[in-house]
PDB file of N, CA and C in Angstrom:
ATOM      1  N   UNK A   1     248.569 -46.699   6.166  1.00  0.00           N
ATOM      2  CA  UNK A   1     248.087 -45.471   6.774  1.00  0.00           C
ATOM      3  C   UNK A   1     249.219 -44.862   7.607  1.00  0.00           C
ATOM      4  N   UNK A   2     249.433 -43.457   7.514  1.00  0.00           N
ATOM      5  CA  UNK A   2     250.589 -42.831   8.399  1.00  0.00           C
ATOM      6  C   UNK A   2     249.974 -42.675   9.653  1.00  0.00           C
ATOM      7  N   UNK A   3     251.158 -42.242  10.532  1.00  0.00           N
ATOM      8  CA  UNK A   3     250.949 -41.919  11.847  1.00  0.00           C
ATOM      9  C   UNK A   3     250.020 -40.508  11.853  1.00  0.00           C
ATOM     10  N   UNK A   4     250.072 -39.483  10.939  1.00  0.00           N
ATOM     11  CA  UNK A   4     248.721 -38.539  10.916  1.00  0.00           C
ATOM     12  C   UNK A   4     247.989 -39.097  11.086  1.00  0.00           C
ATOM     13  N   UNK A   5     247.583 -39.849   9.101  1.00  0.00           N
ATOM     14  CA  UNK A   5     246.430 -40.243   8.927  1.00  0.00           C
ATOM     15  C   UNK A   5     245.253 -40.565  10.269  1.00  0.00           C
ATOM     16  N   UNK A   6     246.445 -41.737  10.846  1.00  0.00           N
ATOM     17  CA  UNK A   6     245.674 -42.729  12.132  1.00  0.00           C
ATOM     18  C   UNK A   6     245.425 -41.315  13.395  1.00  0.00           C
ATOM     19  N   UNK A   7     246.143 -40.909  13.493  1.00  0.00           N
ATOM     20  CA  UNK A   7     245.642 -39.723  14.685  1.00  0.00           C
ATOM     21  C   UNK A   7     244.293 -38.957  14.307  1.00  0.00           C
ATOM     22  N   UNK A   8     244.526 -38.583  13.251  1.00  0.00           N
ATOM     23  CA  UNK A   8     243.240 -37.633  12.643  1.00  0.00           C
ATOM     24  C   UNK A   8     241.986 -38.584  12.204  1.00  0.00           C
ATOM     25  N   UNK A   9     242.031 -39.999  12.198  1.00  0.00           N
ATOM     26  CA  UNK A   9     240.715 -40.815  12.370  1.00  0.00           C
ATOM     27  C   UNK A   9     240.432 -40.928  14.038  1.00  0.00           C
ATOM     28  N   UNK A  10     241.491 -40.856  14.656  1.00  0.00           N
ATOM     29  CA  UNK A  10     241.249 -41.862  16.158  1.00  0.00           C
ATOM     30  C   UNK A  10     240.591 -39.474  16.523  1.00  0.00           C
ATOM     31  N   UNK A  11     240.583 -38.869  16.295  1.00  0.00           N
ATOM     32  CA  UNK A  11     240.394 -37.679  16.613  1.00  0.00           C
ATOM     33  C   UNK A  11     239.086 -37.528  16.435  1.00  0.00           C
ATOM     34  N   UNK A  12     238.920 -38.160  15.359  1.00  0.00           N
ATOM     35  CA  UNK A  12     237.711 -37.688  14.208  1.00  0.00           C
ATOM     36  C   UNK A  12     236.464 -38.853  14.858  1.00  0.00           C
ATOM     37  N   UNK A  13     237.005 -39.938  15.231  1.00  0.00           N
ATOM     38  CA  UNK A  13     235.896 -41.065  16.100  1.00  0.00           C
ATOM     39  C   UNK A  13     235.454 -40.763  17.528  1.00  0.00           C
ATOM     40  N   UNK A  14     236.398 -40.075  18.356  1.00  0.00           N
ATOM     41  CA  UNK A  14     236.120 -39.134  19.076  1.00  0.00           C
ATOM     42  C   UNK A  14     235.090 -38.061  19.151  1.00  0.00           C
ATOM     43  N   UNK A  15     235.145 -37.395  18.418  1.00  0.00           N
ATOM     44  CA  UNK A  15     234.436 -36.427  18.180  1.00  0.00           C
ATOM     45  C   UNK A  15     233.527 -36.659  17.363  1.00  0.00           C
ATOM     46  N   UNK A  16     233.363 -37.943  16.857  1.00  0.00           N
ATOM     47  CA  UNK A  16     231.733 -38.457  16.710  1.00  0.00           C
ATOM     48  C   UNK A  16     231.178 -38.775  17.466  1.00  0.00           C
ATOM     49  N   UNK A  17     231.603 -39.286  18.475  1.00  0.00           N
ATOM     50  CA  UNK A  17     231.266 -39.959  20.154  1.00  0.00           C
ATOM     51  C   UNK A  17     230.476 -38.524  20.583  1.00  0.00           C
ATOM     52  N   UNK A  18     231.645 -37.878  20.633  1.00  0.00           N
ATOM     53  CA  UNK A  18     230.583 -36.718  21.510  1.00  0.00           C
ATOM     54  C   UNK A  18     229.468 -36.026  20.863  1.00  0.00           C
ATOM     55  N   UNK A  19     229.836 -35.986  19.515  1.00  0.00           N
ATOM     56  CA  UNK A  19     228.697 -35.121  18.864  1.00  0.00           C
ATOM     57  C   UNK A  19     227.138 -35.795  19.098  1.00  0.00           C
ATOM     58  N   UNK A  20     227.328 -37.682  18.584  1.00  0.00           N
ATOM     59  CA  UNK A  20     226.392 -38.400  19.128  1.00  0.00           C
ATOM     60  C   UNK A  20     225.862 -38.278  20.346  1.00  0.00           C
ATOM     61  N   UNK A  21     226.138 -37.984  21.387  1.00  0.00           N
ATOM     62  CA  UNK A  21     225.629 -37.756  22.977  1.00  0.00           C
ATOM     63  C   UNK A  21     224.695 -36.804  22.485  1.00  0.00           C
ATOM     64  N   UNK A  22     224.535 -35.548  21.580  1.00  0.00           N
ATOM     65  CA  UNK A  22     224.020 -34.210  21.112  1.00  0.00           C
ATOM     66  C   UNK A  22     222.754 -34.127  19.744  1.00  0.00           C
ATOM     67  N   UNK A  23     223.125 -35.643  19.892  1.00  0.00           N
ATOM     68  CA  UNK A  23     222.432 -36.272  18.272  1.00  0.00           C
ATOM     69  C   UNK A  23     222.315 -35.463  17.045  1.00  0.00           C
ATOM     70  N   UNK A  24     223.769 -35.132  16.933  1.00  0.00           N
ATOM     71  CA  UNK A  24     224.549 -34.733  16.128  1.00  0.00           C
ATOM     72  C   UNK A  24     224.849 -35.978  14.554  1.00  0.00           C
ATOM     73  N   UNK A  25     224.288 -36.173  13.650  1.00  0.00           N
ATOM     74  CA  UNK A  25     225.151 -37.009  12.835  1.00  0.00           C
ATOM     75  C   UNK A  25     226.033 -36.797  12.211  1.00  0.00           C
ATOM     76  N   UNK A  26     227.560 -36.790  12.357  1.00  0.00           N
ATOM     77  CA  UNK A  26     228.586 -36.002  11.715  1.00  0.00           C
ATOM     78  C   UNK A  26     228.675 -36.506  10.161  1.00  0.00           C
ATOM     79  N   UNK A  27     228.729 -37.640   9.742  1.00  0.00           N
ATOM     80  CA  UNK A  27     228.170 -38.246   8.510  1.00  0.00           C
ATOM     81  C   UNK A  27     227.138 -37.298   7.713  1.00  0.00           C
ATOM     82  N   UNK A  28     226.200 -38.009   8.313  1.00  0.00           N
ATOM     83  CA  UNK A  28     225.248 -36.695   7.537  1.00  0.00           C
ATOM     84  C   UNK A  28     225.556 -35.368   7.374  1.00  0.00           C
ATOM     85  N   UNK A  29     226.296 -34.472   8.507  1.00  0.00           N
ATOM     86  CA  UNK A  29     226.690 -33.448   8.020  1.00  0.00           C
ATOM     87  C   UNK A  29     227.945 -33.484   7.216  1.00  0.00           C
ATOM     88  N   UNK A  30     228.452 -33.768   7.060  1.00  0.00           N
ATOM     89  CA  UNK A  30     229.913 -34.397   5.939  1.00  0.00           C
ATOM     90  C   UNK A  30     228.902 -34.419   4.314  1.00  0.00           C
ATOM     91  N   UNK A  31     228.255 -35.196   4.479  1.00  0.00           N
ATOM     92  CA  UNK A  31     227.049 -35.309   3.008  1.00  0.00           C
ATOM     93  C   UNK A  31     226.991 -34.282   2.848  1.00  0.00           C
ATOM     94  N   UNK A  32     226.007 -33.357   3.776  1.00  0.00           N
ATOM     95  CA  UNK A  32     225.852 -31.826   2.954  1.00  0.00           C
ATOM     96  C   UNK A  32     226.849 -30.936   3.130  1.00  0.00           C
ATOM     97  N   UNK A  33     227.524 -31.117   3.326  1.00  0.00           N
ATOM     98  CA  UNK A  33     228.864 -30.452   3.167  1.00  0.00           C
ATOM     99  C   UNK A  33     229.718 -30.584   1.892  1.00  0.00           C
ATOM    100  N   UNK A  34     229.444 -31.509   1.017  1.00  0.00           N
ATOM    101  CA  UNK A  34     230.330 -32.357  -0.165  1.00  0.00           C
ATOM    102  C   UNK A  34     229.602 -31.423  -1.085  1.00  0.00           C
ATOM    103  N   UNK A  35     228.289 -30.812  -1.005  1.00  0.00           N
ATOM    104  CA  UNK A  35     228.016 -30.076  -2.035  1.00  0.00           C
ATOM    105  C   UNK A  35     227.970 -28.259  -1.701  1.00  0.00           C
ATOM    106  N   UNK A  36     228.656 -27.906  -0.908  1.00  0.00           N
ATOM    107  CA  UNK A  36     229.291 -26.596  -0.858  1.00  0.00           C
ATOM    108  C   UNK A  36     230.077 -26.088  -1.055  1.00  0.00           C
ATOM    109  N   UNK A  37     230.277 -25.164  -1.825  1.00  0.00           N
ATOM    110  CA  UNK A  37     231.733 -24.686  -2.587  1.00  0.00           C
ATOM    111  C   UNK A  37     232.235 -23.739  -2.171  1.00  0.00           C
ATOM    112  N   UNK A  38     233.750 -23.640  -2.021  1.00  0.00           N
ATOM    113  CA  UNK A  38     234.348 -22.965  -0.907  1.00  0.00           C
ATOM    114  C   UNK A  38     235.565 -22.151  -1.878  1.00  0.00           C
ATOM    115  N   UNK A  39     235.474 -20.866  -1.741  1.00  0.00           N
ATOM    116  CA  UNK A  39     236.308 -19.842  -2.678  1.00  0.00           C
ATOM    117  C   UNK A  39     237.315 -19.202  -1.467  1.00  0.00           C
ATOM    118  N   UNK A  40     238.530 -19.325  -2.697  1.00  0.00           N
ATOM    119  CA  UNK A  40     239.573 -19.056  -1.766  1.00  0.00           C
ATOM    120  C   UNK A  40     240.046 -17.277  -2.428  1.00  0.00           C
ATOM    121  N   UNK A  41     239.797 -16.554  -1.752  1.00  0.00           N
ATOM    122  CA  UNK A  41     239.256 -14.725  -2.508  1.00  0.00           C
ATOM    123  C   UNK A  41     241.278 -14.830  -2.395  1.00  0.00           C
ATOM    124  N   UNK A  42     241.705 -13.665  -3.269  1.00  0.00           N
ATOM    125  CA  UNK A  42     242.568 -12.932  -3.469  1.00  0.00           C
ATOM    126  C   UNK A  42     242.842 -12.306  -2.156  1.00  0.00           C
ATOM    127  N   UNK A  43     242.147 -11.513  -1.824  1.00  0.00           N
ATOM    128  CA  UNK A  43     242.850 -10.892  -0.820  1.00  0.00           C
ATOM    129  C   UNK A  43     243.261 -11.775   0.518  1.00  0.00           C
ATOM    130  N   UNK A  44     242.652 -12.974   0.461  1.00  0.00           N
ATOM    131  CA  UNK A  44     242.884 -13.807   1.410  1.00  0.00           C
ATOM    132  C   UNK A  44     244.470 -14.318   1.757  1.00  0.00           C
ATOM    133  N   UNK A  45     244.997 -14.238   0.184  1.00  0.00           N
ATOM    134  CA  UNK A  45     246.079 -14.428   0.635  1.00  0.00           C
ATOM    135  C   UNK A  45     247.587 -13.193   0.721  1.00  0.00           C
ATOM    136  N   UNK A  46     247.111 -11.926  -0.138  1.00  0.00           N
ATOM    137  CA  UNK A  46     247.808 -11.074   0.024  1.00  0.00           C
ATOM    138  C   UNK A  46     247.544  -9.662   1.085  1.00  0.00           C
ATOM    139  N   UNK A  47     246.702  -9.870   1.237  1.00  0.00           N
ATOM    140  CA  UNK A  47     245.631  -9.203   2.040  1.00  0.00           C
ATOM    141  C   UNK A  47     245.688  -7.407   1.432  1.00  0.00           C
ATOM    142  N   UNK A  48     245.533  -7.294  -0.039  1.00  0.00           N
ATOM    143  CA  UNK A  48     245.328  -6.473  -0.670  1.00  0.00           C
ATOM    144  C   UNK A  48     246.991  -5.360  -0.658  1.00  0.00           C
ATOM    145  N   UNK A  49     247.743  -6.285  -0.258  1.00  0.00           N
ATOM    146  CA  UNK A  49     249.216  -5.084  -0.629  1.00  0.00           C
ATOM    147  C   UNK A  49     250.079  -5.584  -1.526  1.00  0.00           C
ATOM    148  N   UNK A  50     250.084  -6.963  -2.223  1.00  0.00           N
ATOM    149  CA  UNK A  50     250.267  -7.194  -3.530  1.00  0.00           C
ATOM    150  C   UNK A  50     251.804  -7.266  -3.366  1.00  0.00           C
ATOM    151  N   UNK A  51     252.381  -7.993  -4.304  1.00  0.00           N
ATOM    152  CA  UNK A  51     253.701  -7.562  -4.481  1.00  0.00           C
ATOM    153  C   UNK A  51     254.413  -6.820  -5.939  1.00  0.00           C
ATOM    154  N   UNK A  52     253.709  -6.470  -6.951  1.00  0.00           N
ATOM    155  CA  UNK A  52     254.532  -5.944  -7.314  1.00  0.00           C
ATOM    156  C   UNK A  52     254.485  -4.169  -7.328  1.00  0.00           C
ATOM    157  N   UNK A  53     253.695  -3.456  -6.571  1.00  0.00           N
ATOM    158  CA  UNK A  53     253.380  -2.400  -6.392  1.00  0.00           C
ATOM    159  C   UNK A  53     253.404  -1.585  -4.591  1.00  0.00           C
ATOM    160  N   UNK A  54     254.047  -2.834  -4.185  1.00  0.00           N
ATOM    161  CA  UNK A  54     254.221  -2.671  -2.833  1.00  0.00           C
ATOM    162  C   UNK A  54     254.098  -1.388  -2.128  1.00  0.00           C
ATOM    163  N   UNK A  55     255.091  -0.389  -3.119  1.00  0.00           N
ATOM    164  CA  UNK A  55     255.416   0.630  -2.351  1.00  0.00           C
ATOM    165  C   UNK A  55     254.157   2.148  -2.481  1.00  0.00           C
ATOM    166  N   UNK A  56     253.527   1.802  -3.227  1.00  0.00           N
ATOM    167  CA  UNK A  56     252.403   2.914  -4.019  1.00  0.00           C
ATOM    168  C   UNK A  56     251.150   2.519  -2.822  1.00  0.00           C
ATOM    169  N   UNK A  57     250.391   3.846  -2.809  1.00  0.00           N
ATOM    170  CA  UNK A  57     249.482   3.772  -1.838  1.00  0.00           C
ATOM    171  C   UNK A  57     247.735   3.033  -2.563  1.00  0.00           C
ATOM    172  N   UNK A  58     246.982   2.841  -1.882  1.00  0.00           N
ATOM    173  CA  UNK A  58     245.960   2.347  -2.250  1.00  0.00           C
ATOM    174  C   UNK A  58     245.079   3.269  -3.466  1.00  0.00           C
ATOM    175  N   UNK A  59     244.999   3.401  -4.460  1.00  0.00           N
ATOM    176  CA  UNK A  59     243.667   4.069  -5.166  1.00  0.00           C
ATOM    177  C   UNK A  59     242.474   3.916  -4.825  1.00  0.00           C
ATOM    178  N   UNK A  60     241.266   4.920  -4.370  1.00  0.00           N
ATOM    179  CA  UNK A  60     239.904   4.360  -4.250  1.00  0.00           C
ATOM    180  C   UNK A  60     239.641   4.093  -3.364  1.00  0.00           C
ATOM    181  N   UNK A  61     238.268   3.759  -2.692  1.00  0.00           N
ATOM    182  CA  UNK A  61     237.604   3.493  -1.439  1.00  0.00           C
ATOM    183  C   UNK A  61     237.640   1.828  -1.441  1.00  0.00           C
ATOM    184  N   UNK A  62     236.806   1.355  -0.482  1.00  0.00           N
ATOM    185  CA  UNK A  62     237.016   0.042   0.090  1.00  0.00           C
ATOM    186  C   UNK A  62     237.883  -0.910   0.627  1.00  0.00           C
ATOM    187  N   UNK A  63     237.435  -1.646   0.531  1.00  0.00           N
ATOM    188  CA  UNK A  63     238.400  -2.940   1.288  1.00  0.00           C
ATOM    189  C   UNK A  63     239.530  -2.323   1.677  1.00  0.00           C
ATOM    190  N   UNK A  64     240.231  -2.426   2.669  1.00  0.00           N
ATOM    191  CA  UNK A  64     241.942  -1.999   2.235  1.00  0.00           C
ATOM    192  C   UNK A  64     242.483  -2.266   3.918  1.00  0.00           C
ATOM    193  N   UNK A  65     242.898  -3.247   4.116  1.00  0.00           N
ATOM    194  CA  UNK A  65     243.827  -3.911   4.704  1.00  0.00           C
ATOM    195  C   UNK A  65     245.276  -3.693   4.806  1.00  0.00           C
ATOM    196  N   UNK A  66     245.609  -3.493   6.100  1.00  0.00           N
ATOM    197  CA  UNK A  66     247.671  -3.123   6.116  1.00  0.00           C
ATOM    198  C   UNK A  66     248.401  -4.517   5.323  1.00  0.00           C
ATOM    199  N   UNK A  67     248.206  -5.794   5.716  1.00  0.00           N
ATOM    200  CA  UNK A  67     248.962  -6.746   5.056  1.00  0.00           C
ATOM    201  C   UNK A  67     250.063  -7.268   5.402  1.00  0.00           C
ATOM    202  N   UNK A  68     250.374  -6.560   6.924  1.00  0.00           N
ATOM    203  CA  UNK A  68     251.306  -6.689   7.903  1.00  0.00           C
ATOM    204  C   UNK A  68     250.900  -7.859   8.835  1.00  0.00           C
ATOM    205  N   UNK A  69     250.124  -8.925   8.786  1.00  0.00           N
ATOM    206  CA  UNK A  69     249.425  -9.770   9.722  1.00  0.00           C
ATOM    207  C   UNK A  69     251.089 -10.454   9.653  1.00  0.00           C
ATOM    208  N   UNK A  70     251.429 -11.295  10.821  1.00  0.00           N
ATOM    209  CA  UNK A  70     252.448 -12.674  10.910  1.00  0.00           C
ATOM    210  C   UNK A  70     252.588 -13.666  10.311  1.00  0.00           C
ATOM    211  N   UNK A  71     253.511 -13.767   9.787  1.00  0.00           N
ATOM    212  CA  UNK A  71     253.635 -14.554   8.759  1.00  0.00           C
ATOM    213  C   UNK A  71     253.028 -14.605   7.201  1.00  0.00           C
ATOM    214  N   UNK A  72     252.612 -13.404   6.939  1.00  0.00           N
ATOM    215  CA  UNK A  72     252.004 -13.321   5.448  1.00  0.00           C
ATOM    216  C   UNK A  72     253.204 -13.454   4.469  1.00  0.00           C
ATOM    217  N   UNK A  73     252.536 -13.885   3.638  1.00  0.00           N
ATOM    218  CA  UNK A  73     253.889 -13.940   2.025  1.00  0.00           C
ATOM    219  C   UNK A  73     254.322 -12.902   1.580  1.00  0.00           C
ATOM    220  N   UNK A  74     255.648 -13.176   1.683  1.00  0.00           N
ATOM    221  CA  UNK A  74     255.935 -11.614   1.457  1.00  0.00           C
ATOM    222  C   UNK A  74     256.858 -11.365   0.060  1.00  0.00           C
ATOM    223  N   UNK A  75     256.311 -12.473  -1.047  1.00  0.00           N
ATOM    224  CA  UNK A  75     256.317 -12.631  -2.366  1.00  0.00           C
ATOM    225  C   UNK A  75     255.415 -13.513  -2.953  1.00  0.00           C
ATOM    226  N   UNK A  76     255.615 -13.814  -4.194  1.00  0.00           N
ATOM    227  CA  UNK A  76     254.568 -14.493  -5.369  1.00  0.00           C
ATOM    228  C   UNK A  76     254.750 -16.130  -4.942  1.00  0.00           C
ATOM    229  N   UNK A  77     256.237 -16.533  -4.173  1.00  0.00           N
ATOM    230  CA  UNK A  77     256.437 -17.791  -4.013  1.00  0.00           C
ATOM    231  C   UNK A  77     255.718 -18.204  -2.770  1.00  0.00           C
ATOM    232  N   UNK A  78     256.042 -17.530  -2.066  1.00  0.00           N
ATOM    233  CA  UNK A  78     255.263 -18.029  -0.739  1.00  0.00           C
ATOM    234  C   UNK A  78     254.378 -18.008  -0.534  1.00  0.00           C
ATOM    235  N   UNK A  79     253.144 -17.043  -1.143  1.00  0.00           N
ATOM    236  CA  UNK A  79     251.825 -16.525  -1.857  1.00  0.00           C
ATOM    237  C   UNK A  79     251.377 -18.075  -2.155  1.00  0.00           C
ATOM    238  N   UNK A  80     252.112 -18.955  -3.225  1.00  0.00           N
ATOM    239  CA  UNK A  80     251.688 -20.099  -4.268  1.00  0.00           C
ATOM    240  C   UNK A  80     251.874 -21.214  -3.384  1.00  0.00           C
ATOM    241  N   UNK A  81     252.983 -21.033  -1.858  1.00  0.00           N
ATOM    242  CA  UNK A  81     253.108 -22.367  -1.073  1.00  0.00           C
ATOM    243  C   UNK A  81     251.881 -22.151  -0.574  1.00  0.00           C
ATOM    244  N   UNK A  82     251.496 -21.433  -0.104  1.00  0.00           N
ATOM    245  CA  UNK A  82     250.463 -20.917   1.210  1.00  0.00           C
ATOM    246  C   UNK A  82     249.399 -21.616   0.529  1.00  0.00           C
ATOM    247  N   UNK A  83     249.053 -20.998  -1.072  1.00  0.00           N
ATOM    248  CA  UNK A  83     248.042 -21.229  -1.548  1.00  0.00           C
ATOM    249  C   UNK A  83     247.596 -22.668  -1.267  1.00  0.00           C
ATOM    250  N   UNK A  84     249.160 -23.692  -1.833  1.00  0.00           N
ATOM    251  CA  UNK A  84     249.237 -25.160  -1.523  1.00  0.00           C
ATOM    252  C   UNK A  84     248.757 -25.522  -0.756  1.00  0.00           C
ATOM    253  N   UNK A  85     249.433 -24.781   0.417  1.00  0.00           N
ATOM    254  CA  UNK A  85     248.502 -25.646   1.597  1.00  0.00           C
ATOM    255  C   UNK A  85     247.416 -25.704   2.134  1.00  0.00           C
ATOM    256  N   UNK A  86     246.792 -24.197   1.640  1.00  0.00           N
ATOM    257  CA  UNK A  86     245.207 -24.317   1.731  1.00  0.00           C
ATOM    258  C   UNK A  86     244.511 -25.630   1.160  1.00  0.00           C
ATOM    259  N   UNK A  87     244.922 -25.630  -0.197  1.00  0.00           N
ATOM    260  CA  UNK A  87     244.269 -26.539  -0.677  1.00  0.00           C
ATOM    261  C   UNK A  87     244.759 -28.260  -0.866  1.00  0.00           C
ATOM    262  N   UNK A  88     245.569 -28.348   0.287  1.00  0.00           N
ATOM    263  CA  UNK A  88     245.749 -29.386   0.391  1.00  0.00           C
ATOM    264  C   UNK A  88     244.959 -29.911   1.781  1.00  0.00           C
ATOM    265  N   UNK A  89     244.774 -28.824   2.207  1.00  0.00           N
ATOM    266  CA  UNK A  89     243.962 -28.826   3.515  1.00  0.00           C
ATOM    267  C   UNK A  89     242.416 -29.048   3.237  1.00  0.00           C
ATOM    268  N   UNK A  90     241.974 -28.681   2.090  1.00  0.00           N
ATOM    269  CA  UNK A  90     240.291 -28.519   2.283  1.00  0.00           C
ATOM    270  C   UNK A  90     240.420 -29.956   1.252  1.00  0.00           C
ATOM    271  N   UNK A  91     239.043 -30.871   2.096  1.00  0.00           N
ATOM    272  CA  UNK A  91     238.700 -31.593   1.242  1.00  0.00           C
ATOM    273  C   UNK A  91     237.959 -31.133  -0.003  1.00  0.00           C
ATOM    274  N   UNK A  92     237.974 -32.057  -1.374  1.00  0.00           N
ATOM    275  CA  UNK A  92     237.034 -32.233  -2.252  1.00  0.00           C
ATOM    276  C   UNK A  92     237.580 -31.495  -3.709  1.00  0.00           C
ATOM    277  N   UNK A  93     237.081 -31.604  -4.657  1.00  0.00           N
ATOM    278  CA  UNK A  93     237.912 -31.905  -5.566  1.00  0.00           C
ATOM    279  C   UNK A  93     238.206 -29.790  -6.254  1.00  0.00           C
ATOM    280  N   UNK A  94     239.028 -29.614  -6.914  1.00  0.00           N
ATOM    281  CA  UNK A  94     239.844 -28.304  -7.144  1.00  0.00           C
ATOM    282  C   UNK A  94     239.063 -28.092  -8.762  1.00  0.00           C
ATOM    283  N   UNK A  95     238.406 -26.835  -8.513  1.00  0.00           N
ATOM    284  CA  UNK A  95     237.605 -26.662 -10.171  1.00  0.00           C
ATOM    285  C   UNK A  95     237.797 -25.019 -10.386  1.00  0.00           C
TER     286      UNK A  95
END
């Protein structure tokens, strides 16, 4: 086990402690949690300004976001790391 790993259990036993005081079962909520499916939208990661049309203005009503937030990808590569690490971040299996 790495030095994460062990931090993020000794974190995670913690914060069963307290949830228990609240009679909270974090277990049990972990169970129903294993069957919720979690979509990672498009614009989430470009935030609708795209890269290969960068410079052209929006067509049409809705959604429409600047895309200027800190640190956004500001190509297709960094777009695909980001993506990585989302999903290296969320438990449960990739479909």
């Amino acid at each position: 086990m790495t030095e994460s790993q062990r931090r993020v259990d000794e974190a995670y036993r913690v914060a069963r402690e307290r949830y228990v005081e609240v009679s909270v079962d974090t277990e049990a909520a972990l169970q129903r949690l294993v069957g919720v499916p979690i979509s990672l939208h498009c614009w989430q990661g470009d935030d609708v300004r795209g890269f290969e049309n960068w410079r052209e203005t929006l067509a049409g009503s809705g959604l429409a976001v600047t895309g200027s937030h800190p640190g956004r990808a500001g190509n297709v590569t960094e777009l695909r790391h980001d993506i990585e690490q989302a999903l290296s971040l969320i438990p449960g299996r990739i479909e």
